[in-house]
N, C-alpha and C. Protein backbone atom coordinates (compact mmCIF):
# COMPACT_ATOMS: atom_id res chain seq x y z
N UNK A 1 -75.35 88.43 11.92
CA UNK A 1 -73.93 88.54 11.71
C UNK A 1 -73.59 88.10 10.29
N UNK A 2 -72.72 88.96 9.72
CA UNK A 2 -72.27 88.36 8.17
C UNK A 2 -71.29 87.67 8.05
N UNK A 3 -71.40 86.65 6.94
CA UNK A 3 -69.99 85.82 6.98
C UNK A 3 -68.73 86.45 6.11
N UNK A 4 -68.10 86.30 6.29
CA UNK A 4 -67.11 86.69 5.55
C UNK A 4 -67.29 87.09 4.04
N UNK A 5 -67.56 86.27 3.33
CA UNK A 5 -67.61 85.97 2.07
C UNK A 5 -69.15 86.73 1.72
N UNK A 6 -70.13 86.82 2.48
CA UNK A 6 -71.29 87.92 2.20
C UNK A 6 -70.85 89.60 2.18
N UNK A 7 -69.88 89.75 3.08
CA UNK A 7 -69.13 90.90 2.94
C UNK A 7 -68.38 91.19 1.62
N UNK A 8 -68.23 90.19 0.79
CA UNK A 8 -67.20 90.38 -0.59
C UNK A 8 -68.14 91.30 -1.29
N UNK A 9 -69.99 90.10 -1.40
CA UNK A 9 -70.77 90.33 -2.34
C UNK A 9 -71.58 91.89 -2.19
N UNK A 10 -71.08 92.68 -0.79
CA UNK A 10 -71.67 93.88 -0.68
C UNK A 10 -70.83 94.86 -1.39
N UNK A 11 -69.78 94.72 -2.06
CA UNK A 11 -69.01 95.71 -2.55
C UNK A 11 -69.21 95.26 -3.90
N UNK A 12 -69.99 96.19 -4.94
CA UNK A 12 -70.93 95.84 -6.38
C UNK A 12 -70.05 97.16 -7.27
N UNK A 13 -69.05 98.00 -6.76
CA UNK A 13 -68.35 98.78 -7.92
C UNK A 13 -67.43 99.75 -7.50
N UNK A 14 -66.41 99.81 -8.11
CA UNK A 14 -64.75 99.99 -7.52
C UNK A 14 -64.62 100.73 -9.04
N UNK A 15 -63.19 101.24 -8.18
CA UNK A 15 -62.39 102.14 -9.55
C UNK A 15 -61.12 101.07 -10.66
N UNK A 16 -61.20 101.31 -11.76
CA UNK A 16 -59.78 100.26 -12.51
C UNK A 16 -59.21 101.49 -13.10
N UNK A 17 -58.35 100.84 -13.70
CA UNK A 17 -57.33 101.39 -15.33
C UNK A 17 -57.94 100.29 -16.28
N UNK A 18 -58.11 100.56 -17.67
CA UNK A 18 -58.55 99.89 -18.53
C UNK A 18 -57.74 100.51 -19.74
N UNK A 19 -57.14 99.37 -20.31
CA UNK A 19 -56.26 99.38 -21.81
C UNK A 19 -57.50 98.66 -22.52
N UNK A 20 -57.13 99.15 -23.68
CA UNK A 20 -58.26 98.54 -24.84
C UNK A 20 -57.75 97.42 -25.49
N UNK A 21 -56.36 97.62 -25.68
CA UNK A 21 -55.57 96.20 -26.35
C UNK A 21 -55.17 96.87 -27.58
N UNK A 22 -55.70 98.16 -28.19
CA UNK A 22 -55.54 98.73 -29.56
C UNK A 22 -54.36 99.54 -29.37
N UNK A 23 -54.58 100.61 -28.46
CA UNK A 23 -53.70 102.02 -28.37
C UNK A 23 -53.58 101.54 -27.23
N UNK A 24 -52.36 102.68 -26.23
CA UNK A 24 -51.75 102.28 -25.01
C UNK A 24 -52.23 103.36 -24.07
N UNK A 25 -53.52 103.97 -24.31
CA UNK A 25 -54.09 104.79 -23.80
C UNK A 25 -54.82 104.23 -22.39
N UNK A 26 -54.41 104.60 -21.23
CA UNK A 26 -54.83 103.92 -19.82
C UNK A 26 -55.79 105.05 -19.37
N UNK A 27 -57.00 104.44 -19.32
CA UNK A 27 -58.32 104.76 -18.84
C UNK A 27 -58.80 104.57 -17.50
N UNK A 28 -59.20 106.05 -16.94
CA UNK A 28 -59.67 105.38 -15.36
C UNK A 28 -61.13 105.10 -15.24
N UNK A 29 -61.39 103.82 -15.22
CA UNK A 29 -63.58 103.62 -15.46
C UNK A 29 -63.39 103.46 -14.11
N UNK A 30 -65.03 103.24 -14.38
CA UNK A 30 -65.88 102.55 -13.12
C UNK A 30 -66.10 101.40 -13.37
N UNK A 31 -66.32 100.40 -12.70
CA UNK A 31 -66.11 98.82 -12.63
C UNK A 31 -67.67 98.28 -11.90
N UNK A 32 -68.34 98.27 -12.25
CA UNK A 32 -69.75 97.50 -11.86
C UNK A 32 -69.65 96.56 -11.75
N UNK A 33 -70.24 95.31 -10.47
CA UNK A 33 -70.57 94.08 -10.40
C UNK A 33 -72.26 93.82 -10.86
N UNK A 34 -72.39 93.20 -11.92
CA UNK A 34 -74.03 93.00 -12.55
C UNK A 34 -74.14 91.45 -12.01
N UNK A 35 -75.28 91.15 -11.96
CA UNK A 35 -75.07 89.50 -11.92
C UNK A 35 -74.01 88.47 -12.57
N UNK A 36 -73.71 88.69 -13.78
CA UNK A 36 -73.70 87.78 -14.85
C UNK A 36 -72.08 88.42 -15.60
N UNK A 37 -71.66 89.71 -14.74
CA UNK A 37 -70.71 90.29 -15.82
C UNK A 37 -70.27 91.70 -15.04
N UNK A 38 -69.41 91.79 -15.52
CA UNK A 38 -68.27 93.39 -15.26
C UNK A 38 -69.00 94.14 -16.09
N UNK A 39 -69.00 95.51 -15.64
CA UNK A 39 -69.75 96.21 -16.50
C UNK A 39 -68.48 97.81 -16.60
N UNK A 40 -68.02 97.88 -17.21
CA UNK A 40 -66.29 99.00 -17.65
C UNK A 40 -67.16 100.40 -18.40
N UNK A 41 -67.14 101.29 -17.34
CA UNK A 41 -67.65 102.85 -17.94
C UNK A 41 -67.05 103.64 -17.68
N UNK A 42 -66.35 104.55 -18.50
CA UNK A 42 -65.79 105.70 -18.23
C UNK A 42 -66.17 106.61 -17.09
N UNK A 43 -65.10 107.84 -16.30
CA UNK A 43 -65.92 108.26 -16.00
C UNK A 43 -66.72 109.26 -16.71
N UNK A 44 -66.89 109.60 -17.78
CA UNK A 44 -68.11 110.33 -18.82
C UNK A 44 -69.47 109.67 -18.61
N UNK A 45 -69.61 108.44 -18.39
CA UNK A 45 -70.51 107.24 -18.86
C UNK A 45 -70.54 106.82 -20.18
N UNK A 46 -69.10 107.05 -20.84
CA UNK A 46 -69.25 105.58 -22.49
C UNK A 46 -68.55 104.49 -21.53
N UNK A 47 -69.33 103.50 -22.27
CA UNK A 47 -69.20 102.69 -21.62
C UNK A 47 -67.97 101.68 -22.59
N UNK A 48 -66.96 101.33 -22.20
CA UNK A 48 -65.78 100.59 -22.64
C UNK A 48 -66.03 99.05 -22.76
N UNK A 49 -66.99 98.17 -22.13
CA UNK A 49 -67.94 96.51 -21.81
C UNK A 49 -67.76 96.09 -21.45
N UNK A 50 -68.38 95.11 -21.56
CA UNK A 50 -69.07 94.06 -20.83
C UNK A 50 -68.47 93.07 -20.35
N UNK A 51 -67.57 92.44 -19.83
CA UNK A 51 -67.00 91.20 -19.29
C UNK A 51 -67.86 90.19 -18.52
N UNK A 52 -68.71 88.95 -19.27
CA UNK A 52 -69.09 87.90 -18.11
C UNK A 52 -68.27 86.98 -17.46
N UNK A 53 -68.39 86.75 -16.02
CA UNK A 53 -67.62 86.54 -15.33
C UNK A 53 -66.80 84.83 -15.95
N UNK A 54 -67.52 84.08 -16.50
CA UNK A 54 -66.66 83.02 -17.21
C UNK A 54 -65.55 83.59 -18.09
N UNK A 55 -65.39 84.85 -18.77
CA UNK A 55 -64.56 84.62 -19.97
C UNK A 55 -63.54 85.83 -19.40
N UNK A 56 -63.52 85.99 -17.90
CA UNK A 56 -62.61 86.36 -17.79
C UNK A 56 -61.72 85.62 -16.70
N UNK A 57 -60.27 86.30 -16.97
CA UNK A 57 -58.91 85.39 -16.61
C UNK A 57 -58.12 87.04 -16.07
N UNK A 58 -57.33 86.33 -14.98
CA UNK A 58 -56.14 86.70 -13.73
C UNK A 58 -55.21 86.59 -15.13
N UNK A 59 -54.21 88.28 -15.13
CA UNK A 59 -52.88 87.97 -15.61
C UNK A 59 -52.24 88.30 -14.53
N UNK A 60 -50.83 88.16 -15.05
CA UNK A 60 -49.91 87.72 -14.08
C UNK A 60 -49.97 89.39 -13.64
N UNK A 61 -49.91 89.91 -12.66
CA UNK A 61 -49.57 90.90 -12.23
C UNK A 61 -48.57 91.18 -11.03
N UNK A 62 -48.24 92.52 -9.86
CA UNK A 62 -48.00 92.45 -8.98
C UNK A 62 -49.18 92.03 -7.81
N UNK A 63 -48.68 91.57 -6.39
CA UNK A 63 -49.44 91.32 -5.43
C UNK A 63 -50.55 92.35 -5.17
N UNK A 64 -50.18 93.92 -5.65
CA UNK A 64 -51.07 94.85 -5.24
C UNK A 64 -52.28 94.78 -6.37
N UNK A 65 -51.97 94.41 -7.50
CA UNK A 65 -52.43 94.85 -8.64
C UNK A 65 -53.60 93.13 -8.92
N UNK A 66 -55.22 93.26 -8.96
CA UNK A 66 -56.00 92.48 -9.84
C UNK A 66 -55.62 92.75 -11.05
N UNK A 67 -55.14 91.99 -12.10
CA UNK A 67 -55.02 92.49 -13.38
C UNK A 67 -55.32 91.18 -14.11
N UNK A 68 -56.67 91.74 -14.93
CA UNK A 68 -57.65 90.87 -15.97
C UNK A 68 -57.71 91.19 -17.27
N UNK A 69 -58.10 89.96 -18.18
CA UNK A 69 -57.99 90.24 -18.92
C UNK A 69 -59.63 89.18 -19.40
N UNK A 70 -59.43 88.75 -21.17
CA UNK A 70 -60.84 87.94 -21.42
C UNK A 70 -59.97 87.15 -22.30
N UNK A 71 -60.57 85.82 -22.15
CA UNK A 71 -60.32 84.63 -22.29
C UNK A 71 -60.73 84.65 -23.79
N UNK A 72 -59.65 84.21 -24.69
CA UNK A 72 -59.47 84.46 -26.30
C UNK A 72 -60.25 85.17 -26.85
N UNK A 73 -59.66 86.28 -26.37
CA UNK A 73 -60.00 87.92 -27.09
C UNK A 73 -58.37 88.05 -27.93
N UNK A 74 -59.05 88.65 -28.89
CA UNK A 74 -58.21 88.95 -30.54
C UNK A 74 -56.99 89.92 -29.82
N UNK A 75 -57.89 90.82 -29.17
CA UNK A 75 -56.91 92.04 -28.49
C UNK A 75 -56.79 91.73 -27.12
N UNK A 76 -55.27 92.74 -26.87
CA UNK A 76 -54.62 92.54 -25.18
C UNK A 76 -55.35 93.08 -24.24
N UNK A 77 -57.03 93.56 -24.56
CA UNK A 77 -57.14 94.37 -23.78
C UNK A 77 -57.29 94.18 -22.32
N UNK A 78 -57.31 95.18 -21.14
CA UNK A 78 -57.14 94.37 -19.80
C UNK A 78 -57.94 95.17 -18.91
N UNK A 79 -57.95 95.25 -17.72
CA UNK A 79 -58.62 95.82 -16.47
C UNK A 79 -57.72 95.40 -15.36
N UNK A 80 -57.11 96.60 -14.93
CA UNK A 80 -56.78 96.29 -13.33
C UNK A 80 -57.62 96.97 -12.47
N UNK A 81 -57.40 96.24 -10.96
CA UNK A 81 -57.78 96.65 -9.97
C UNK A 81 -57.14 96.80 -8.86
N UNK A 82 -56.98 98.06 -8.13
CA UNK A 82 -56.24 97.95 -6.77
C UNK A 82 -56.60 98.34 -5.51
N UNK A 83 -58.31 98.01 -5.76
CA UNK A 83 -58.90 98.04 -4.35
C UNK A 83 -59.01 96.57 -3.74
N UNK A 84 -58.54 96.24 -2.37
CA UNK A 84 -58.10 94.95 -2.16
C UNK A 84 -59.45 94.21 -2.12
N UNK A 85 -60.36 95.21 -1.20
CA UNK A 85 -61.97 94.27 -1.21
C UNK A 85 -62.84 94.36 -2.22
N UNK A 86 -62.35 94.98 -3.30
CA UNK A 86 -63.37 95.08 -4.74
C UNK A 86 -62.43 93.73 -5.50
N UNK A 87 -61.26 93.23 -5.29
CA UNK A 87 -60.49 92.63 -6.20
C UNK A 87 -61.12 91.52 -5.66
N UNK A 88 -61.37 91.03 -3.93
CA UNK A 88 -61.97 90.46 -3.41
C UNK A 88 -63.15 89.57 -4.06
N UNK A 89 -63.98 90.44 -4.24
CA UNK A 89 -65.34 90.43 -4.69
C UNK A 89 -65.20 90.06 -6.24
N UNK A 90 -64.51 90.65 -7.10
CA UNK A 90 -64.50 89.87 -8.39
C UNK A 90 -64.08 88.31 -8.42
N UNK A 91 -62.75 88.07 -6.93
CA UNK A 91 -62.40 87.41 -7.41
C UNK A 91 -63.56 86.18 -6.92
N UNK A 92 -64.54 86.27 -6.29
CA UNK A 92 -65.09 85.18 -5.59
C UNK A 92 -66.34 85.30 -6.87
N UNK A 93 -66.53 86.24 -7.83
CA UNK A 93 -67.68 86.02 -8.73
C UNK A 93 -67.28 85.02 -9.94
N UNK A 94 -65.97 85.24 -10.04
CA UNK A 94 -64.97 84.93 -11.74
C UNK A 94 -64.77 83.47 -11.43
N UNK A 95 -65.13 82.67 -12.55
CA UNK A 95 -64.74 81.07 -12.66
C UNK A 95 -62.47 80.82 -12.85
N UNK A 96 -62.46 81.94 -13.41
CA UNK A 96 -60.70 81.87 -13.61
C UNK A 96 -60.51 82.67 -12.95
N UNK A 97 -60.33 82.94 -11.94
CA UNK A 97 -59.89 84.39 -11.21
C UNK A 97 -59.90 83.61 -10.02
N UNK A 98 -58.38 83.42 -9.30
CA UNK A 98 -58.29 82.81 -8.01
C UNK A 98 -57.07 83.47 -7.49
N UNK A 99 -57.43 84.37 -6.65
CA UNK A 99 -55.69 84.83 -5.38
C UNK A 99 -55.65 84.11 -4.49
N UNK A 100 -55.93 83.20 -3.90
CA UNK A 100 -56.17 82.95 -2.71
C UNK A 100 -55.42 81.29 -3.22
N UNK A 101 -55.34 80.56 -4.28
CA UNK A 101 -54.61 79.54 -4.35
C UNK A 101 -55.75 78.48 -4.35
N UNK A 102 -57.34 78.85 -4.57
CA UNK A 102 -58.21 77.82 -4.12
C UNK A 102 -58.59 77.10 -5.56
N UNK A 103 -59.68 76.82 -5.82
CA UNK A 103 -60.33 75.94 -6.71
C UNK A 103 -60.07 76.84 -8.40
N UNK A 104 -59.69 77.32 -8.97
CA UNK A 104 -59.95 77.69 -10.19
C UNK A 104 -58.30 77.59 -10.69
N UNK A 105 -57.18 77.98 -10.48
CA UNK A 105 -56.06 77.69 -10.08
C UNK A 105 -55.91 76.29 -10.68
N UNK A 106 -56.17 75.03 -10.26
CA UNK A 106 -55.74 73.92 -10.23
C UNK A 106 -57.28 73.07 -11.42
N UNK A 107 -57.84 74.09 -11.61
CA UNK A 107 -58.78 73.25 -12.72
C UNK A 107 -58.00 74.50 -13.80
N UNK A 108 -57.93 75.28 -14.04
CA UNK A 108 -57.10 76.15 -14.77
C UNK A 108 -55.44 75.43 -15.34
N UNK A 109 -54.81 74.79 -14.68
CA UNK A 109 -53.79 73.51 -14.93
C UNK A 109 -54.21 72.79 -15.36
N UNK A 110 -54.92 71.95 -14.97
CA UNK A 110 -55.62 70.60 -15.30
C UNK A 110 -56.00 71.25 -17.16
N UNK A 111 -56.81 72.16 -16.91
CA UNK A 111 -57.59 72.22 -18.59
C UNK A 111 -56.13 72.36 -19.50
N UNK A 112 -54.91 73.04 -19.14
CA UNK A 112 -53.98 73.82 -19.92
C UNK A 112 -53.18 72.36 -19.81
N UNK A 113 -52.96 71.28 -18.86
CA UNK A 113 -52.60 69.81 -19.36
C UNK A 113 -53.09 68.99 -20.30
N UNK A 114 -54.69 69.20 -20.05
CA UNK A 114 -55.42 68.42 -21.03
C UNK A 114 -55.56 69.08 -22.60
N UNK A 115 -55.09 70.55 -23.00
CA UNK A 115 -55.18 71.03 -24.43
C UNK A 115 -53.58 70.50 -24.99
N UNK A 116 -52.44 70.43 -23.83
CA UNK A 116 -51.41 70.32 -24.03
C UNK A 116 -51.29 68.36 -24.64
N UNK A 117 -51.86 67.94 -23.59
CA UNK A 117 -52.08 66.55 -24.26
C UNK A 117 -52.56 66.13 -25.86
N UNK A 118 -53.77 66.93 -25.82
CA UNK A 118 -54.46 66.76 -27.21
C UNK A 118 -53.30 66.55 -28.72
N UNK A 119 -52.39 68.41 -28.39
CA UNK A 119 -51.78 68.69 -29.03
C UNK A 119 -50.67 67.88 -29.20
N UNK A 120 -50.09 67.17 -28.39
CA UNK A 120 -48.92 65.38 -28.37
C UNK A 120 -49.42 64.98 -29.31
N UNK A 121 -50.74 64.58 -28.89
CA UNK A 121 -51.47 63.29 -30.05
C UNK A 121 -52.21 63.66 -31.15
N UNK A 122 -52.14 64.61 -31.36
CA UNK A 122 -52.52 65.44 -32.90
C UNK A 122 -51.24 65.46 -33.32
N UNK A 123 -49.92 65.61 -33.27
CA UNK A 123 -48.76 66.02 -33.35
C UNK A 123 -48.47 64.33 -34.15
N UNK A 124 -48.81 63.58 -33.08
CA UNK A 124 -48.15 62.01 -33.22
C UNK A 124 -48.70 61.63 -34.41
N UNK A 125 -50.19 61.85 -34.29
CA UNK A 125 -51.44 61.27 -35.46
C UNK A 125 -50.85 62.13 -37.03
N UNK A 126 -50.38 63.08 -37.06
CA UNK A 126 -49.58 63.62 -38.16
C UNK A 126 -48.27 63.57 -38.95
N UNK A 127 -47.51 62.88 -37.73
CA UNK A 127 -46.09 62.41 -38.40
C UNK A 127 -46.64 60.37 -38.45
N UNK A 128 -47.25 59.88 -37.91
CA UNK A 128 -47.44 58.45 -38.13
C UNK A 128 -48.59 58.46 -39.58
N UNK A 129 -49.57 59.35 -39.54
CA UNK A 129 -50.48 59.04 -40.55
C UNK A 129 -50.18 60.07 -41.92
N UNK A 130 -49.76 61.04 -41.48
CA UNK A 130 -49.80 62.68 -42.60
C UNK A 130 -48.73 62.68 -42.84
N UNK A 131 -47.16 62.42 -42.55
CA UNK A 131 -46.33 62.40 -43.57
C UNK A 131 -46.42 61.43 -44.45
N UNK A 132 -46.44 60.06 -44.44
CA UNK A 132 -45.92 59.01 -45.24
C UNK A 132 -47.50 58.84 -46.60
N UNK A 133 -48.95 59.32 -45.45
CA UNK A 133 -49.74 59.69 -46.90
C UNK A 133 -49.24 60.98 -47.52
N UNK A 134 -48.24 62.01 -47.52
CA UNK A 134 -48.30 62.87 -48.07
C UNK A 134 -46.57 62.17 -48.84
N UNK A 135 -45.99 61.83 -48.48
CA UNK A 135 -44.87 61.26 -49.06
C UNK A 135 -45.55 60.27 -50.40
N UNK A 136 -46.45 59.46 -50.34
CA UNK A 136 -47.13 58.73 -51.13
C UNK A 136 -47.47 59.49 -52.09
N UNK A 137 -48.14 60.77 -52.28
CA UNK A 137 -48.65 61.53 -53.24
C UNK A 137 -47.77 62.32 -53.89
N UNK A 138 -46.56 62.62 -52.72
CA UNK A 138 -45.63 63.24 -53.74
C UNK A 138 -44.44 63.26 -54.41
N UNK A 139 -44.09 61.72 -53.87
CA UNK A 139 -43.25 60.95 -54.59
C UNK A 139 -43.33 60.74 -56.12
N UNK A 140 -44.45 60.09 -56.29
CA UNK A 140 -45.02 59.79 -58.12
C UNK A 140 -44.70 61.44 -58.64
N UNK A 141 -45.01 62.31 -58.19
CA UNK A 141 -45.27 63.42 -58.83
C UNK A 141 -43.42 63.84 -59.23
N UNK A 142 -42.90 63.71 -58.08
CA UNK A 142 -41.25 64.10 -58.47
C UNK A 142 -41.04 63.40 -60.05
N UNK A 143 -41.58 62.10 -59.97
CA UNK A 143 -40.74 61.08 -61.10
C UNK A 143 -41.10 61.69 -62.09
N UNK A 144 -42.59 62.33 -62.51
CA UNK A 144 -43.15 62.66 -63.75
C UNK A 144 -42.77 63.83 -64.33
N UNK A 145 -41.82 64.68 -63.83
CA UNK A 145 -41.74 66.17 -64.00
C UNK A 145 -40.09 65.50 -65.17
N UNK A 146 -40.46 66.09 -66.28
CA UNK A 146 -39.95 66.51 -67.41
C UNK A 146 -38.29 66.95 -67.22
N UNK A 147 -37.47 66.30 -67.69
CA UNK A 147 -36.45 66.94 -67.46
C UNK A 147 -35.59 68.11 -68.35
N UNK A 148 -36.76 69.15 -69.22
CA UNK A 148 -36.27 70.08 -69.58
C UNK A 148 -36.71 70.96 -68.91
N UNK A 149 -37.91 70.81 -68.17
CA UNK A 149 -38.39 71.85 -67.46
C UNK A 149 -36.97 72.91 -66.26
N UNK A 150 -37.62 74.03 -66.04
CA UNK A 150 -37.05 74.69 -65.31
C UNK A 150 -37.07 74.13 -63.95
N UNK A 151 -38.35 73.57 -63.46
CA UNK A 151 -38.54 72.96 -62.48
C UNK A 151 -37.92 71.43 -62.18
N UNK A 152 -37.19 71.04 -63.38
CA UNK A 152 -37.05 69.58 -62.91
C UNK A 152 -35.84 69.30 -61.97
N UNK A 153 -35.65 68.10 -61.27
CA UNK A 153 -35.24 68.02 -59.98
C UNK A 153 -33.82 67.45 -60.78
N UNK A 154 -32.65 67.38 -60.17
CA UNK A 154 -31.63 66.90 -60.47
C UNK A 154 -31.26 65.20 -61.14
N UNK A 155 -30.86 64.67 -61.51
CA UNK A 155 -31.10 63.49 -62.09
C UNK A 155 -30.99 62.61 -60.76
N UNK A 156 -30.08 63.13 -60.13
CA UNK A 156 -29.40 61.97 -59.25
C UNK A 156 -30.46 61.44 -58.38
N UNK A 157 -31.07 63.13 -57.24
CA UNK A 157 -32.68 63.29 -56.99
C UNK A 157 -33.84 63.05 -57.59
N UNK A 158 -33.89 62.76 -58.91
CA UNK A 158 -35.07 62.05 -59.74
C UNK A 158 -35.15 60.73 -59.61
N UNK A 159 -33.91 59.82 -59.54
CA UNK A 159 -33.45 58.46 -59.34
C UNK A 159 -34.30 57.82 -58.44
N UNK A 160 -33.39 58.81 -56.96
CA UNK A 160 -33.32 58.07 -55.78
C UNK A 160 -35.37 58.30 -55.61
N UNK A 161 -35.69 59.30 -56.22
CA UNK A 161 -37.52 59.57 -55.79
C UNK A 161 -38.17 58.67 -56.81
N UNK A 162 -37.56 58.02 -57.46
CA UNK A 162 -38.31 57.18 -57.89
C UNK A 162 -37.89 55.32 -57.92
N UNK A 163 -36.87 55.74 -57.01
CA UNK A 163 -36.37 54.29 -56.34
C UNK A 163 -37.15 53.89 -55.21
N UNK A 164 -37.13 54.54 -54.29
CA UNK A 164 -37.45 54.21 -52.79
C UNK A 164 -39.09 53.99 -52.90
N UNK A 165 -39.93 54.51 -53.70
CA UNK A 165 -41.31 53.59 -53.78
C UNK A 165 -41.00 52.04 -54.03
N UNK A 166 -40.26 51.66 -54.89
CA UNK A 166 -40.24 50.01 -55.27
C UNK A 166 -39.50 49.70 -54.45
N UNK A 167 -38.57 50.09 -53.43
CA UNK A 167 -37.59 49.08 -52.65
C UNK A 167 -38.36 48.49 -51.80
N UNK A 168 -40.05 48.92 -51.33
CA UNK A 168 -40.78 47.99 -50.64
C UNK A 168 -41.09 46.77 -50.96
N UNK A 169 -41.07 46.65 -52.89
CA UNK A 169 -41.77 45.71 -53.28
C UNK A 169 -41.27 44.97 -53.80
N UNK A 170 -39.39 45.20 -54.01
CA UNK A 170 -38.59 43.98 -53.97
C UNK A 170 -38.16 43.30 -53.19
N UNK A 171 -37.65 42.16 -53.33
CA UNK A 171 -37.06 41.40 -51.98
C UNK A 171 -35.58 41.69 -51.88
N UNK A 172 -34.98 42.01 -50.51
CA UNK A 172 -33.39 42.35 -51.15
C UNK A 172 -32.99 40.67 -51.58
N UNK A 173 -32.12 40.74 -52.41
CA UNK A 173 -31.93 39.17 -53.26
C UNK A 173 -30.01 39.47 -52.58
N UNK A 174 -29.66 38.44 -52.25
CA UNK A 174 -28.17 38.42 -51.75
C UNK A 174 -27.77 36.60 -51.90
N UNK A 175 -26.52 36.35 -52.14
CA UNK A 175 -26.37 34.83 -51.88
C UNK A 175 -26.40 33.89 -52.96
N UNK A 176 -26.54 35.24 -54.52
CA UNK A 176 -26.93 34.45 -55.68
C UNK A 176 -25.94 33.76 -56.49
N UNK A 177 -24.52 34.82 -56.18
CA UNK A 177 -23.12 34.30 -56.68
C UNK A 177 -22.40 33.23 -55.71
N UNK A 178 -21.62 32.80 -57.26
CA UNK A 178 -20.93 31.83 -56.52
C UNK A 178 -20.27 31.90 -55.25
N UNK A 179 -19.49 32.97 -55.02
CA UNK A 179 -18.48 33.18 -53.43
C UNK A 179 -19.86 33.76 -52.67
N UNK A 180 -20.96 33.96 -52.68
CA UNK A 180 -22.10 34.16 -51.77
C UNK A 180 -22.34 33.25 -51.27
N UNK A 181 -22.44 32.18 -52.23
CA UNK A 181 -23.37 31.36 -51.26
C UNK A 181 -23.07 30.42 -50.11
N UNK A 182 -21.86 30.15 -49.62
CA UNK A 182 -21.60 29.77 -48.21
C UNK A 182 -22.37 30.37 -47.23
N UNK A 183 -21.81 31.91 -47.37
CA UNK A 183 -22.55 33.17 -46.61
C UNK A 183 -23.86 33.37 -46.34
N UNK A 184 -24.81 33.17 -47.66
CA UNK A 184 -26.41 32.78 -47.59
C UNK A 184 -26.47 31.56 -47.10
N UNK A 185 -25.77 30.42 -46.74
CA UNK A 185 -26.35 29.25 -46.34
C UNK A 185 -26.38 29.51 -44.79
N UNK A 186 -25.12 30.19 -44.11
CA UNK A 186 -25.11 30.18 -42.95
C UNK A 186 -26.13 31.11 -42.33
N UNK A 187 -26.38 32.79 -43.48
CA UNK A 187 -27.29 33.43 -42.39
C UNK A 187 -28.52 32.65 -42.64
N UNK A 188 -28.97 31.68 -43.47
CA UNK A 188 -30.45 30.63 -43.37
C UNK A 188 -30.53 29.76 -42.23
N UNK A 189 -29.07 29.30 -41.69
CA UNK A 189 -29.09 28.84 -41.00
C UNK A 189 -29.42 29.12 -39.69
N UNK A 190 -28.55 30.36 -39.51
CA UNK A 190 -28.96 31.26 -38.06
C UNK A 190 -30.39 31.78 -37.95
N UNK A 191 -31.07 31.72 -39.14
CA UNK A 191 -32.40 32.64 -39.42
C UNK A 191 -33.40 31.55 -39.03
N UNK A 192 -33.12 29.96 -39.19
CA UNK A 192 -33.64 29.35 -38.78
C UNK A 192 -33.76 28.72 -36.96
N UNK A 193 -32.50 28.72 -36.75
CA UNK A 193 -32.72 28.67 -35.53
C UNK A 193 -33.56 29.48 -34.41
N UNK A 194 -33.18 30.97 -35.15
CA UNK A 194 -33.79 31.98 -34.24
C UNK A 194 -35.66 31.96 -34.51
């Protein structure tokens, strides 16, 4: 007696439509199950290729419609299928290819969380580390640009870009005049308590 799922692996080649991803020309091949890969031939016998079953991926289609594609390919190109027990059978060979809601589905999330994560903290690591070194390099450069040039920056904008490097490295000074200094004694005072 066969199990279910031995019944998928007896059905080895079904009919598709195949787009190339170039022109919008819809092709009717033949669809081979090989060990290792889809095998897409006209019916002439040119053969249109090779798909191994890792690098291909489920697009979104209708319920009737298998519709595949390959996992970062340059072009849209695709393969449907609308034989239910040939769609069957691919889908139990294909690592991304899940109708049924089972295991590829939810590691297929998981991976598209974990590239999504990366991209946060590449994002973060670029505004905490890559602006303020790139602000560093191109600050000096504003100050040095010539002010007959065509390129030079406005005076007011030349100022302030060559102010805000040193305001790190002064101390703000407050409290030095006479009607200050009540005012500086008291915020020393509060500054000390706290």
């Amino acid at each position: 007696m066969l199990r279910a799922d031995e019944g998928l692996y007896r059905v080895n080649s079904g009919a598709g439509t195949y787009f190339d991803g170039v022109t919008s020309t819809r092709r009717d091949v033949v669809v081979e199950l090989a060990p290792d890969s889809l095998q897409i031939s006209g019916r002439d016998g040119h053969s249109w290729g090779q798909w191994h079953y890792d690098e291909i991926e489920e697009l979104a289609a209708p319920d009737s419609i298998l519709r595949l594609g390959r996992r970062g390919s340059a072009t849209l190109e695709r393969l449907e299928i609308r034989d239910p027990a040939f769609a069957a059978a691919i889908d139990a060979r294909a690592a991304y290819v899940d109708r049924t809601g089972g295991t590829a589905a939810p590691r297929t999330h998981a991976r598209h969380r974990l590239e999504r994560g990366r991209h946060c903290i590449a994002l973060l690591l670029v505004a905490w580390f890559g602006v303020p070194a790139i602000a560093a390099r191109v600050t000096p450069l504003c100050c040095r640009w010539p002010s007959s040039s065509s390129w030079a920056m406005p005076s007011i904008s030349r100022c302030a870009a060559c102010s805000i490097p040193g305001m790190r490295a002064r101390r703000f000074e407050c409290g030095i005049a006479a009607v200050e200094i009540p005012g500086r004694a008291a915020l020393d005072k509060l500054v000390r308590r706290l």
